[in-house]
Protein backbone atom coordinates (compact mmCIF):
# COMPACT_ATOMS: atom_id res chain seq x y z
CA UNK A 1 0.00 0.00 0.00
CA UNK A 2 1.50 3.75 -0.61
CA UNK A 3 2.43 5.42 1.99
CA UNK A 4 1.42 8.91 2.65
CA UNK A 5 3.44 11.63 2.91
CA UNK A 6 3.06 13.78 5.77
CA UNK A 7 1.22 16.89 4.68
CA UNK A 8 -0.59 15.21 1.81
CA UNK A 9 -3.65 14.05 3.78
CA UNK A 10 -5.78 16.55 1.90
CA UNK A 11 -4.63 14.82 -1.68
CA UNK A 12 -5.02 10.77 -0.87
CA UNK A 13 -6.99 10.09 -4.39
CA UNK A 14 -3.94 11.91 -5.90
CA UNK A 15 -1.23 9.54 -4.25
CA UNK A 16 -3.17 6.97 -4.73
CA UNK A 17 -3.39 7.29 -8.09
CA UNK A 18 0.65 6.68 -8.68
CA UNK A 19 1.36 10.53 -10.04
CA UNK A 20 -1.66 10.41 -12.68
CA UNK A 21 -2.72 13.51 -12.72
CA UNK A 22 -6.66 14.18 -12.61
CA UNK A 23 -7.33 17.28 -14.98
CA UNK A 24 -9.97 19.74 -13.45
CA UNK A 25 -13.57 20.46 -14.95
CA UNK A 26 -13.28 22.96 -17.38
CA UNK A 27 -15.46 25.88 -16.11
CA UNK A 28 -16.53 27.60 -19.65
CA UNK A 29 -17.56 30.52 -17.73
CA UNK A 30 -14.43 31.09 -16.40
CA UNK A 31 -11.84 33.50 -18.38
CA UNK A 32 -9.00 32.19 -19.86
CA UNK A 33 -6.27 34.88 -20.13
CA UNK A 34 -3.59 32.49 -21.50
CA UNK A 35 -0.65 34.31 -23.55
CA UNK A 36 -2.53 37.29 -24.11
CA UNK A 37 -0.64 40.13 -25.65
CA UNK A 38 -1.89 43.13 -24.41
CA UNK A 39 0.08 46.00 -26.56
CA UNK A 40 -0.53 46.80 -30.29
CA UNK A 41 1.73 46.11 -32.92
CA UNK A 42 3.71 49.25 -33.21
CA UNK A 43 3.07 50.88 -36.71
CA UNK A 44 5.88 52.56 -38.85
CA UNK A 45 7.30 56.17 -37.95
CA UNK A 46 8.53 58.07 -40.59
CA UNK A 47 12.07 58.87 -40.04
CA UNK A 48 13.34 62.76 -39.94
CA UNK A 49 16.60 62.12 -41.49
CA UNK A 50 15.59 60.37 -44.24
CA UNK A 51 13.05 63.30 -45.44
CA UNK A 52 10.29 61.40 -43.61
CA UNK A 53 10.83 58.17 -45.28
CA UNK A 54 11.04 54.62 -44.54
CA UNK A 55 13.49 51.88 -44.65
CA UNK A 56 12.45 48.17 -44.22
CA UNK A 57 11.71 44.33 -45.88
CA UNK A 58 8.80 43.02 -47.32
CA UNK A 59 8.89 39.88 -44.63
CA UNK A 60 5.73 38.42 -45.74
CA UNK A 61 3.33 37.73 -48.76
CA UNK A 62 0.25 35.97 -48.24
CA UNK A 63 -2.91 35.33 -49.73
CA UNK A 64 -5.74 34.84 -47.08
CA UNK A 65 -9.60 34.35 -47.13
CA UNK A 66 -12.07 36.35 -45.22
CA UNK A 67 -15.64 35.05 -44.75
CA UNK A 68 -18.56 38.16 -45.56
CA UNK A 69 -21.44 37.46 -42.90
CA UNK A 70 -24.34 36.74 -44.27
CA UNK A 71 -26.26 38.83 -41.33
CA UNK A 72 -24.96 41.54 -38.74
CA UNK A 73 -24.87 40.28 -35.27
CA UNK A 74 -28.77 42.14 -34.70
CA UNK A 75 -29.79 39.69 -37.31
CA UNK A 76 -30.19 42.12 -40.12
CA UNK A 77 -29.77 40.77 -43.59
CA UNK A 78 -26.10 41.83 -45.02
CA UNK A 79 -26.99 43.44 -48.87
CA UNK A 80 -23.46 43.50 -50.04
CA UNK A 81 -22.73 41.28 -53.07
CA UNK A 82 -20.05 39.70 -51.50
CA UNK A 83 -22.55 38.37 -47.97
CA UNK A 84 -22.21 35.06 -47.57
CA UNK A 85 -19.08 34.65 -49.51
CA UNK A 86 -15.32 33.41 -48.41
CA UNK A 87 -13.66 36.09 -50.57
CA UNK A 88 -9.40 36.37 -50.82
CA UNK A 89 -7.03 39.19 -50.24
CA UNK A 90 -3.87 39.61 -50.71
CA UNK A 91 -1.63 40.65 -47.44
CA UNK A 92 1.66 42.43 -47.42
CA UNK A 93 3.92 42.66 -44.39
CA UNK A 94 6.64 45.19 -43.96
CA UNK A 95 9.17 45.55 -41.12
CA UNK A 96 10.68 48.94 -40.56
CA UNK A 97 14.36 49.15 -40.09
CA UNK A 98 15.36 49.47 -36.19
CA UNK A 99 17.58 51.85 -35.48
CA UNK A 100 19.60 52.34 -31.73
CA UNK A 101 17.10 55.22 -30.52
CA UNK A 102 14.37 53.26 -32.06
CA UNK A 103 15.19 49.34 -31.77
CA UNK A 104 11.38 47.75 -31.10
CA UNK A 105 9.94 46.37 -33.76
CA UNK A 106 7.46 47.98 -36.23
CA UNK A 107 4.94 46.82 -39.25
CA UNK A 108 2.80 47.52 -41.57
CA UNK A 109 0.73 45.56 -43.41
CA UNK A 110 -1.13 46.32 -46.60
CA UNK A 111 -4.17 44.56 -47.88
CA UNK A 112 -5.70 44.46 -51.31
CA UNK A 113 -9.33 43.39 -51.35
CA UNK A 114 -12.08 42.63 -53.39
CA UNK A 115 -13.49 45.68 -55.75
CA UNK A 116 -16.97 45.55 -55.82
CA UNK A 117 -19.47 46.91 -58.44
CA UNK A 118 -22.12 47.75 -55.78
CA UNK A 119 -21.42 48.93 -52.87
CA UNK A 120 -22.58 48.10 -49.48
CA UNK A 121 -25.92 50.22 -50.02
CA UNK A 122 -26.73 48.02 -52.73
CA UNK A 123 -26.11 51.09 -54.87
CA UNK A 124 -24.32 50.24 -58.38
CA UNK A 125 -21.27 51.32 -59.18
CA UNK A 126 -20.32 53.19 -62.24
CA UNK A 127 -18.65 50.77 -64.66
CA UNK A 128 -15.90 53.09 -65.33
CA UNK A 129 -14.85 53.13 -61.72
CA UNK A 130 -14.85 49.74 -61.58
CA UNK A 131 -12.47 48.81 -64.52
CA UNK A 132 -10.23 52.01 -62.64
CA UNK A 133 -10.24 50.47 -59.73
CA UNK A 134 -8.81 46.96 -61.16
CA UNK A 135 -6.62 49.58 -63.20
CA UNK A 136 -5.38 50.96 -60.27
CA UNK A 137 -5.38 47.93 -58.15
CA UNK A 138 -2.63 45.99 -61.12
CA UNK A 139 -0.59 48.91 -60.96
CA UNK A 140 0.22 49.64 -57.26
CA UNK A 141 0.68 46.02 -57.31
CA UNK A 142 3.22 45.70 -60.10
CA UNK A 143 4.99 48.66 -58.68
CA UNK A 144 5.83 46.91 -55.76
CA UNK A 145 7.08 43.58 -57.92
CA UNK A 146 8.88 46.28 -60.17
CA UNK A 147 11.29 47.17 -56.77
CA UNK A 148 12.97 43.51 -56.79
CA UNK A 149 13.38 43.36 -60.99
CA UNK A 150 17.07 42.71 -61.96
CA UNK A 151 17.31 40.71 -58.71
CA UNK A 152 18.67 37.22 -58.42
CA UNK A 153 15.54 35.48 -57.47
CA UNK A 154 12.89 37.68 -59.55
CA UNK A 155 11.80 36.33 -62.74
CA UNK A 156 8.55 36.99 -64.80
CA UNK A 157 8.33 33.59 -65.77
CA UNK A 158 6.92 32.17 -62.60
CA UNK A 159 3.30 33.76 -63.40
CA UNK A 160 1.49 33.78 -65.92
CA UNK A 161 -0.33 37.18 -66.68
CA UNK A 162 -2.53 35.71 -69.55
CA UNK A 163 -4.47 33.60 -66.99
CA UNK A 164 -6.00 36.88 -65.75
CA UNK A 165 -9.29 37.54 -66.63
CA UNK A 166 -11.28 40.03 -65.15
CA UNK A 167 -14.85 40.65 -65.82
CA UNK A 168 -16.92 42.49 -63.87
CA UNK A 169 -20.06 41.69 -65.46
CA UNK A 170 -20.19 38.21 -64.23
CA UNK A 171 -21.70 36.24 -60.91
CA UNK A 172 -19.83 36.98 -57.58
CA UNK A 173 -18.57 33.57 -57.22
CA UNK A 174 -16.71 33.50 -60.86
CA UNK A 175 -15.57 37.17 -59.95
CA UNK A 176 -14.51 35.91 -56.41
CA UNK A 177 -12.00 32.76 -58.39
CA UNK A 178 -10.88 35.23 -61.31
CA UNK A 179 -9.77 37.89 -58.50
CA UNK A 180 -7.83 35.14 -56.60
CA UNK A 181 -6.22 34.34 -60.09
CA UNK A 182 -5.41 38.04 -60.47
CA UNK A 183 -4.15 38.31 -57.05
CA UNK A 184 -2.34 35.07 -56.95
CA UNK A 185 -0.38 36.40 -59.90
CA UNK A 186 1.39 39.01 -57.80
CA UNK A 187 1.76 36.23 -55.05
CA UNK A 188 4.30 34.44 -57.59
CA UNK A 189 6.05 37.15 -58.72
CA UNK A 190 7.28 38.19 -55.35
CA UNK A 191 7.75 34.52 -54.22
CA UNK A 192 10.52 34.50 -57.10
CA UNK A 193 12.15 31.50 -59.06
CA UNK A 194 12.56 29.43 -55.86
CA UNK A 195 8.79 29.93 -54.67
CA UNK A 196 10.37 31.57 -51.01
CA UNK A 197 10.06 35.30 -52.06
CA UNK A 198 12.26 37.86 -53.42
CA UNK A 199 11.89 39.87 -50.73
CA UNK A 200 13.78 37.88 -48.25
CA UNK A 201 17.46 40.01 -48.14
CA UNK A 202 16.05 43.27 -50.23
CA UNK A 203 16.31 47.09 -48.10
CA UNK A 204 13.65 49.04 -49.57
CA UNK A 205 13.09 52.70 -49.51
CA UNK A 206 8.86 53.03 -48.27
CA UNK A 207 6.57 55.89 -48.37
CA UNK A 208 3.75 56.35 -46.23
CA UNK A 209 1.55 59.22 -45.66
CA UNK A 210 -1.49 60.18 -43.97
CA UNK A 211 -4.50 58.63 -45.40
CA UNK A 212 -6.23 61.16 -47.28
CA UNK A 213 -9.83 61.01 -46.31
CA UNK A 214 -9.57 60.53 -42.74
CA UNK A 215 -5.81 61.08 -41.90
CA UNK A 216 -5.82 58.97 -38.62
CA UNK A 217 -3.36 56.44 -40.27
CA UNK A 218 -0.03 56.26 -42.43
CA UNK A 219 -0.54 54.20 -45.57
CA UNK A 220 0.82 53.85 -49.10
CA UNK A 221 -0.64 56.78 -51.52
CA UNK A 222 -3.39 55.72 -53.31
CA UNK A 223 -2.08 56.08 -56.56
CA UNK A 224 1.38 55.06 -57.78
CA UNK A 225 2.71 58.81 -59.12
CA UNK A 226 6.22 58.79 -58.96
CA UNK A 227 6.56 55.79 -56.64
CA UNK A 228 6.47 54.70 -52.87
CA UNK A 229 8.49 51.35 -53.04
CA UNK A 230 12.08 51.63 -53.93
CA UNK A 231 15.23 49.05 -53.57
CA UNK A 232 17.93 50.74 -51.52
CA UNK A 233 20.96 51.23 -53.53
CA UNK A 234 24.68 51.95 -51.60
CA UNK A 235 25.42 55.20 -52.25
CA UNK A 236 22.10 55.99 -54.11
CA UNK A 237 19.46 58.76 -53.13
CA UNK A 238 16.01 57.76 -53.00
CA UNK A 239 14.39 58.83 -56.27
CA UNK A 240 11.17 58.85 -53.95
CA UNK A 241 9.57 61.57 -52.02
CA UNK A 242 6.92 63.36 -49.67
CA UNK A 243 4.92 65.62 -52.19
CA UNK A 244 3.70 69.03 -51.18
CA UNK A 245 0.13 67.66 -51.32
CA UNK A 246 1.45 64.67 -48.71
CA UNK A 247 1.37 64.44 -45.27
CA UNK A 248 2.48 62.11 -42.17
CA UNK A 249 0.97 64.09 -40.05
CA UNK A 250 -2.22 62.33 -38.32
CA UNK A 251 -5.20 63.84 -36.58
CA UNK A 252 -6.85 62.33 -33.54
CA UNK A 253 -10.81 63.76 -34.39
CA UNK A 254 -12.63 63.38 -37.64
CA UNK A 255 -10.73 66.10 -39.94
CA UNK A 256 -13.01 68.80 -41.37
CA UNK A 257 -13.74 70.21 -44.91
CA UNK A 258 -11.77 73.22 -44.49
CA UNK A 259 -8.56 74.32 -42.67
CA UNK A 260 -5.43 72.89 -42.01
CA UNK A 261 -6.71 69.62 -40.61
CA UNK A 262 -8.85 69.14 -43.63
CA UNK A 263 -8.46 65.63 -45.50
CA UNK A 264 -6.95 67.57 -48.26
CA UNK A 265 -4.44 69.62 -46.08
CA UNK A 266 -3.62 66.93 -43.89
CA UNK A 267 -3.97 63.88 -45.72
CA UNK A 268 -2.18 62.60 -49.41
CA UNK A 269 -4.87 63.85 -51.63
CA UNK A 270 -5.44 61.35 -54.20
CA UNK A 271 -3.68 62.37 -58.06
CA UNK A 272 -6.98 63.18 -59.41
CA UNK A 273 -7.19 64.55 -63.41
CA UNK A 274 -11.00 63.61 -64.04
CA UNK A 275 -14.20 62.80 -62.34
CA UNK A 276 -13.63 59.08 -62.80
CA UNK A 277 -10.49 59.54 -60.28
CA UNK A 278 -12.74 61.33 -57.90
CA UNK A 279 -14.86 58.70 -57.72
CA UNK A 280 -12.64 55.94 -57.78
CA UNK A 281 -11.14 57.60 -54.25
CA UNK A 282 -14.85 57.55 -52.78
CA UNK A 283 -14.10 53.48 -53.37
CA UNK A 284 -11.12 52.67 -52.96
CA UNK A 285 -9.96 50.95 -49.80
């Protein structure tokens, strides 16, 4: 028979049970903290001596699904086109380069997402906005690909740009599978001849300014202009640059129409030359 150990009188079902260790009711009331991580990811900083650029890696290129509910938590139907639907984005991570005053780490991700042609009101979207959105959408994308061309690993083999076909006429599920196509198309080009990325040992110049309508965040410019992604050559200025009509300055309250913390005074107004770029800003996300 085991013997007891003095001061274990309270745990005899324990002892007797040879070190087998009885695991206690789960209580699914109870809170379980776990490893909770209880700061937010810091986001980039522009950096003074570098003209309020960036310097950094693209650590990460992914394309991930997000599911549209069908119904709000209140239980009121969801209009959107998309409800209902697991629809794909593609995710970019960047990692801002520490410095000694500054040596945490800091990211920012970038996310391209579906372009809809009506919008959450159920209201339809002019056609013309639509085909500039995709437009738009293939060229901020291929001016990020364009930073790692004449690198080792970068080859426009590995995708295939005539399997893109985008129409915006048809259902939501063939749109949903031809933007994953279109999308999965960048996805190759940065993973590179040896499918791992191109992006693995390339220092890149970044530029991110304060998001024009709201200005509470730093983002890339909506539209490409001269550039905001740019592979750091030794001995090389940036060809890249804060615009007059850019900002990184951020506003804590909802900016106003007018002033100096209007969107347009403190946020990167979009590169508008027609109506159709107006309106592709109202929609762009």
């Amino acid at each position: 028979m085991s013997k007891v150990e003095k001061g274990t009188e309270g745990n005899v079902e324990e002892v007797a049970n040879a070190g087998t260790q009885v695991a206690a009711p789960v209580n699914p009331n109870a809170i379980n903290f776990g490893e909770v991580r209880v700061e937010n990811t810091l986001k980039f900083k522009p950096r003074p001596e570098l003209n309020n650029l960036c310097t950094g890696k693209l650590i990460k290129v992914e394309i991930v699904e997000h599911l549209i509910p069908a119904f709000s938590e209140e239980g009121i139907e969801n209009t959107w086109e998309y409800a209902g639907h697991t629809v794909p984005a593609l995710e970019l991570m960047f990692k801002q380069t520490a410095t000694k005053s500054d040596p945490k780490e800091r990211i920012y991700k970038h996310e391209y997402k579906v372009i809809t042609s009506v919008d959450k009101q159920g209201i339809e979207v002019d056609p013309k906005v639509v085909v500039k959105l995709y437009t738009d959408m293939f060229a901020h994308l291929k001016h990020i690909c364009n930073a790692f061309k004449g690198t080792s690993n970068y080859s426009e083999a590995v995708a295939d740009i005539n399997k893109i076909v985008i129409d915006p006429t048809v259902s939501v599920a063939e749109r949903i599978v031809n933007f994953k196509a279109f999308l999965g198309y960048f996805a190759a080009l940065l993973g590179g001849k040896d499918g791992k990325g191109v992006y693995q040992t390339i220092e890149l110049w970044l530029k991110l300014v304060a998001d024009y309508r709201t200005a509470k965040f730093l983002g890339f410019p909506t539209y490409v202009g001269e550039g905001f992604v740019e592979r750091i050559i030794p001995q090389q200025n940036p060809s890249i640059e804060i615009k007059p009509n850019e900002s990184i300055e951020l506003v804590a309250a909802k900016p106003k129409s007018k002033g100096a913390k209007g969107a347009a005074a403190a946020g990167a107004a979009p590169e508008s030359d027609n109506d159709v770029d107006d309106l592709v800003a109202k929609y762009n996300k």
